[in-house]
Protein backbone atom coordinates (compact mmCIF):
# COMPACT_ATOMS: atom_id res chain seq x y z
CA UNK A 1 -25.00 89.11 60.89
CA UNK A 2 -25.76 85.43 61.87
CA UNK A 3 -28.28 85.09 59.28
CA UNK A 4 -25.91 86.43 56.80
CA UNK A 5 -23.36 84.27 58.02
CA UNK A 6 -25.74 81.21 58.21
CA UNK A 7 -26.52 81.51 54.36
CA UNK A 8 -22.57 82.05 53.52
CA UNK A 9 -22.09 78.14 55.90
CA UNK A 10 -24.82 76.80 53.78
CA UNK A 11 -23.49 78.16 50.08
CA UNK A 12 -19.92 76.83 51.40
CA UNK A 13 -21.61 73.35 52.51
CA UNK A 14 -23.16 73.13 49.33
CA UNK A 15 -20.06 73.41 47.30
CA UNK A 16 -18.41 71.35 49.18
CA UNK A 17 -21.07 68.11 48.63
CA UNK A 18 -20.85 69.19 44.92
CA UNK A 19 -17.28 68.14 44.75
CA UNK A 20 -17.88 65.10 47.07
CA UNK A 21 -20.36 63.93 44.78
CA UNK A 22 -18.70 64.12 41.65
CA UNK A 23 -15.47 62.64 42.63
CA UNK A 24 -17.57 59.82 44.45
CA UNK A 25 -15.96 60.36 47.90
CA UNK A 26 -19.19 61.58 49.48
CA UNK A 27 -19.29 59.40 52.96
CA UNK A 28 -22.72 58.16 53.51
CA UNK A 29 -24.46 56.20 56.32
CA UNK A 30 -27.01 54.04 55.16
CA UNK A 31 -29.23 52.73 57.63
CA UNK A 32 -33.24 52.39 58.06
CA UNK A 33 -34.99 56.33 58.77
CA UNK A 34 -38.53 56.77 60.07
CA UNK A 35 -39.76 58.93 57.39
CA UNK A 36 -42.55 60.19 60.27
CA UNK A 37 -39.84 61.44 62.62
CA UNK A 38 -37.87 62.77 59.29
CA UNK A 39 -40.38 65.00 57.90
CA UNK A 40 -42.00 66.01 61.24
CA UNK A 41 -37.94 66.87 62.66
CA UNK A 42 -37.71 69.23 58.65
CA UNK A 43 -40.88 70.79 59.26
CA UNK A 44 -40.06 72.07 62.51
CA UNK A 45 -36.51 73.54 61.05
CA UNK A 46 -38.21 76.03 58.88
CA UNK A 47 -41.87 76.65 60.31
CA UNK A 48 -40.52 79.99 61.59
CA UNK A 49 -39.01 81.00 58.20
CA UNK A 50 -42.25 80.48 56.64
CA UNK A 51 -44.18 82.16 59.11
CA UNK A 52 -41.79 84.89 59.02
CA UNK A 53 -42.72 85.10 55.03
CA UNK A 54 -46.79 84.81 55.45
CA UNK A 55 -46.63 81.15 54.40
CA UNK A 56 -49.11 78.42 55.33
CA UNK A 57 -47.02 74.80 56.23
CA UNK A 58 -49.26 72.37 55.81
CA UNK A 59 -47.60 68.90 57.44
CA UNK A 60 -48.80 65.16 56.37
CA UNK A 61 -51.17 63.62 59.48
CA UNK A 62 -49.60 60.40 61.82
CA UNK A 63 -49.80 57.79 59.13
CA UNK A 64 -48.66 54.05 59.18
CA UNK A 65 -44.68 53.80 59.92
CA UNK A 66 -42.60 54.18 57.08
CA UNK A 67 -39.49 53.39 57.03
CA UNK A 68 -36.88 53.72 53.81
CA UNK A 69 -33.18 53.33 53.57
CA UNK A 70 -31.12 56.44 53.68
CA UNK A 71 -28.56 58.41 55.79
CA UNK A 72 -30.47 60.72 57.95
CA UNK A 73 -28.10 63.80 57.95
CA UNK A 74 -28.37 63.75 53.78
CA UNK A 75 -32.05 63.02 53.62
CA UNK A 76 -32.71 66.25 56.13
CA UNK A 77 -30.03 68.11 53.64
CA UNK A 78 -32.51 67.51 50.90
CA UNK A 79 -35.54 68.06 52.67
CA UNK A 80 -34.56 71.10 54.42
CA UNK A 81 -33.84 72.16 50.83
CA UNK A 82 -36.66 71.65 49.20
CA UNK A 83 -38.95 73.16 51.72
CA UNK A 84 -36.81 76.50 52.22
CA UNK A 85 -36.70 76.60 48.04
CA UNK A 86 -40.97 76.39 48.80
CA UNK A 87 -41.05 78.76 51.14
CA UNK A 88 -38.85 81.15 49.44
CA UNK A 89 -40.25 80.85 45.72
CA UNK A 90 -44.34 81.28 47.27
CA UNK A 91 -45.80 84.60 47.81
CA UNK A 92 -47.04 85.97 51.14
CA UNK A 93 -50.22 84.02 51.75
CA UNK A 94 -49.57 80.93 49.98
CA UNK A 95 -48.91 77.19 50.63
CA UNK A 96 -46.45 74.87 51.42
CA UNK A 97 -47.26 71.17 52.12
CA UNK A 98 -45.45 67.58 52.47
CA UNK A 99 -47.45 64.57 51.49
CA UNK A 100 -46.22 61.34 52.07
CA UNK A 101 -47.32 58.39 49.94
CA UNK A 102 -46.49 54.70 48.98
CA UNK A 103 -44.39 55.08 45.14
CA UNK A 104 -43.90 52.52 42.59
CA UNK A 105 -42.68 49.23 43.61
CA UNK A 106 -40.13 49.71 46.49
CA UNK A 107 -40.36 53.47 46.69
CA UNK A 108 -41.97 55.74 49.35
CA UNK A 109 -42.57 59.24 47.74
CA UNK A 110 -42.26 62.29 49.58
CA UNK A 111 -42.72 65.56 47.79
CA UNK A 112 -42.88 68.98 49.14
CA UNK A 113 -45.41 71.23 47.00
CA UNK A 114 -46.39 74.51 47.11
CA UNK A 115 -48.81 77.34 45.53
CA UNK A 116 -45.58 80.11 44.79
CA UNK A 117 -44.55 81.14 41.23
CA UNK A 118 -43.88 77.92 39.49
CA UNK A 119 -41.28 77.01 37.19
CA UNK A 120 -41.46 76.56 33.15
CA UNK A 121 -41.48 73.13 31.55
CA UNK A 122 -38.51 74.22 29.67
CA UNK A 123 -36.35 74.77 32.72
CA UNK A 124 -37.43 71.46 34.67
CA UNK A 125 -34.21 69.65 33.81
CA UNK A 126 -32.39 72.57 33.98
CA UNK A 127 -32.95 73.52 37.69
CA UNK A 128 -30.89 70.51 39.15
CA UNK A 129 -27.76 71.42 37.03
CA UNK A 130 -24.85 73.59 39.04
CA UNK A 131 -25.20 76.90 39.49
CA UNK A 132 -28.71 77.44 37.39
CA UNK A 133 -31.21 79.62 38.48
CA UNK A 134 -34.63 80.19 37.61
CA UNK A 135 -35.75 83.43 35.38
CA UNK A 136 -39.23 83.75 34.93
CA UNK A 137 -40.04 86.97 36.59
CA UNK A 138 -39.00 89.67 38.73
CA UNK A 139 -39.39 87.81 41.97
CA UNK A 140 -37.43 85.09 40.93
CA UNK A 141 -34.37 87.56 40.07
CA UNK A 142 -34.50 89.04 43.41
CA UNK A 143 -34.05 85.85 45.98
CA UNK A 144 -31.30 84.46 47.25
CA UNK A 145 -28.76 81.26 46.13
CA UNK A 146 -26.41 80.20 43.77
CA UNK A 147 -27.80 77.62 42.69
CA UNK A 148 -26.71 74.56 43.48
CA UNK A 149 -28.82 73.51 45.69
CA UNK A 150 -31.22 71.32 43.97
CA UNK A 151 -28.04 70.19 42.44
CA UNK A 152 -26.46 68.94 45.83
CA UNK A 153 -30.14 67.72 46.68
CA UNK A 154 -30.45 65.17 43.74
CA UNK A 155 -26.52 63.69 44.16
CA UNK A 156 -27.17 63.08 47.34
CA UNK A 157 -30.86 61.25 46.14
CA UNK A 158 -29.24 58.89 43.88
CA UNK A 159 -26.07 58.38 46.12
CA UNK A 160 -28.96 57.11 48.20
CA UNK A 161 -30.70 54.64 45.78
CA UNK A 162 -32.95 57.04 44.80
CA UNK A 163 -33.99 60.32 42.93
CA UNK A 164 -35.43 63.94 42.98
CA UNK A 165 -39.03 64.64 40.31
CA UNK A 166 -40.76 67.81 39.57
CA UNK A 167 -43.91 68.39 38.42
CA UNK A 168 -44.68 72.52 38.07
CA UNK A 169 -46.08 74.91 36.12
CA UNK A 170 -45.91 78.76 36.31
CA UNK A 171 -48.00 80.54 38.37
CA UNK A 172 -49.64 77.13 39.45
CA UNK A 173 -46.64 76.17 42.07
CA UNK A 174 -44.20 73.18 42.04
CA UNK A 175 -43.81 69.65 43.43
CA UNK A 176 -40.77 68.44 44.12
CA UNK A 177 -41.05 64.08 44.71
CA UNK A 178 -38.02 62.78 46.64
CA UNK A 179 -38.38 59.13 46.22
CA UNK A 180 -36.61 56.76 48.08
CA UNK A 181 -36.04 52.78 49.05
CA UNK A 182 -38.27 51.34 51.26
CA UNK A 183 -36.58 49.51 53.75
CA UNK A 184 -36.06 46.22 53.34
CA UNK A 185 -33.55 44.25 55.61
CA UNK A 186 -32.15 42.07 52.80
CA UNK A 187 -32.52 44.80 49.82
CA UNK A 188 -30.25 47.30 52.35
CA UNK A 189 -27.78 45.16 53.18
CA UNK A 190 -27.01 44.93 49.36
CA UNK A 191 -27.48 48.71 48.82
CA UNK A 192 -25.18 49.54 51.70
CA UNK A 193 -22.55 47.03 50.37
CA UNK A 194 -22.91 48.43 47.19
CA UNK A 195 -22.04 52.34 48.59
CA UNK A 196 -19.37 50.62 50.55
């Protein structure tokens, strides 16, 4: 019952950030995030999902501190979704990671990858419109979500200064890049204006 009634939260939560995010009125604090204590604080939210499923999490190593410009509670959002779409789209016995890497310019790429069923090149745009789900096979009829997820995930990326890539093929797993603004003092204080 309170899984059940967790998923039904998150499904209403997600519609909810789709409307704020089309009519603009989506209420963001922008402010410098340690993308160390980020990743580390997602990882631990769904490590006992995936070992509930059979899946590996493989977590990045205590690297030099990043930090990029974002409001914490959406960048977890996205996060959070990317890893539990991992975890629910790879097999029993597969692998989910997080690397964390310098992007281009003033961008700090994290992507969450994973060794599950893959998605076709045809449906790549596709997944991050409302309410699209992906069709390839029988295991991908039979999970959960509505699909908007991904959807919600990407708004809240650019309402953030930045944006949401895949890279996946089927049968060879997906990598979802999250790329955000480094954190620059004078660079936020114009990006925060202009979300203001």
């Amino acid at each position: 019952i309170i899984t059940a009634a967790d998923h039904l939260v998150q499904i209403i939560d997600n519609l909810l950030d789709t409307v704020r995010i089309e009519n603009e009125t989506a209420d963001l604090d922008l402010r410098e995030l340690d993308v160390t204590e980020l990743v580390a604080d997602c990882a631990r939210l769904v490590e006992n999902r995936a070992h509930e499923r059979g899946v590996v999490l493989v977590t990045p190593p205590p690297n030099r501190a990043y930090t990029v410009i974002g409001d914490r509670t959406a960048a977890r959002q996205i996060l959070i979704n990317l890893l539990t779409n991992a975890i629910k789209f790879t097999p029993e016995g597969g692998t989910v990671g997080i690397d964390v890497a310098a992007g281009r310019e003033d961008r700090l790429d994290i992507a969450i990858w994973d060794t599950g069923i893959g998605i076709p090149k045809e449906q790549h745009a596709l997944v991050f419109e409302r309410f699209h789900r992906v069709r390839s096979n029988a295991f991908t009829t039979t999970t959960e979500g509505v699909g908007i997820g991904l959807h919600v995930a990407r708004g809240l990326a650019h309402l953030m200064g930045g944006d949401i890539d895949l890279q996946s093929e089927p049968e060879r797993g997906s990598r979802f890049t999250l790329s955000m603004r480094l954190w620059d003092q004078a660079k936020a204080a114009k990006l925060v204006a202009e979300a203001a």
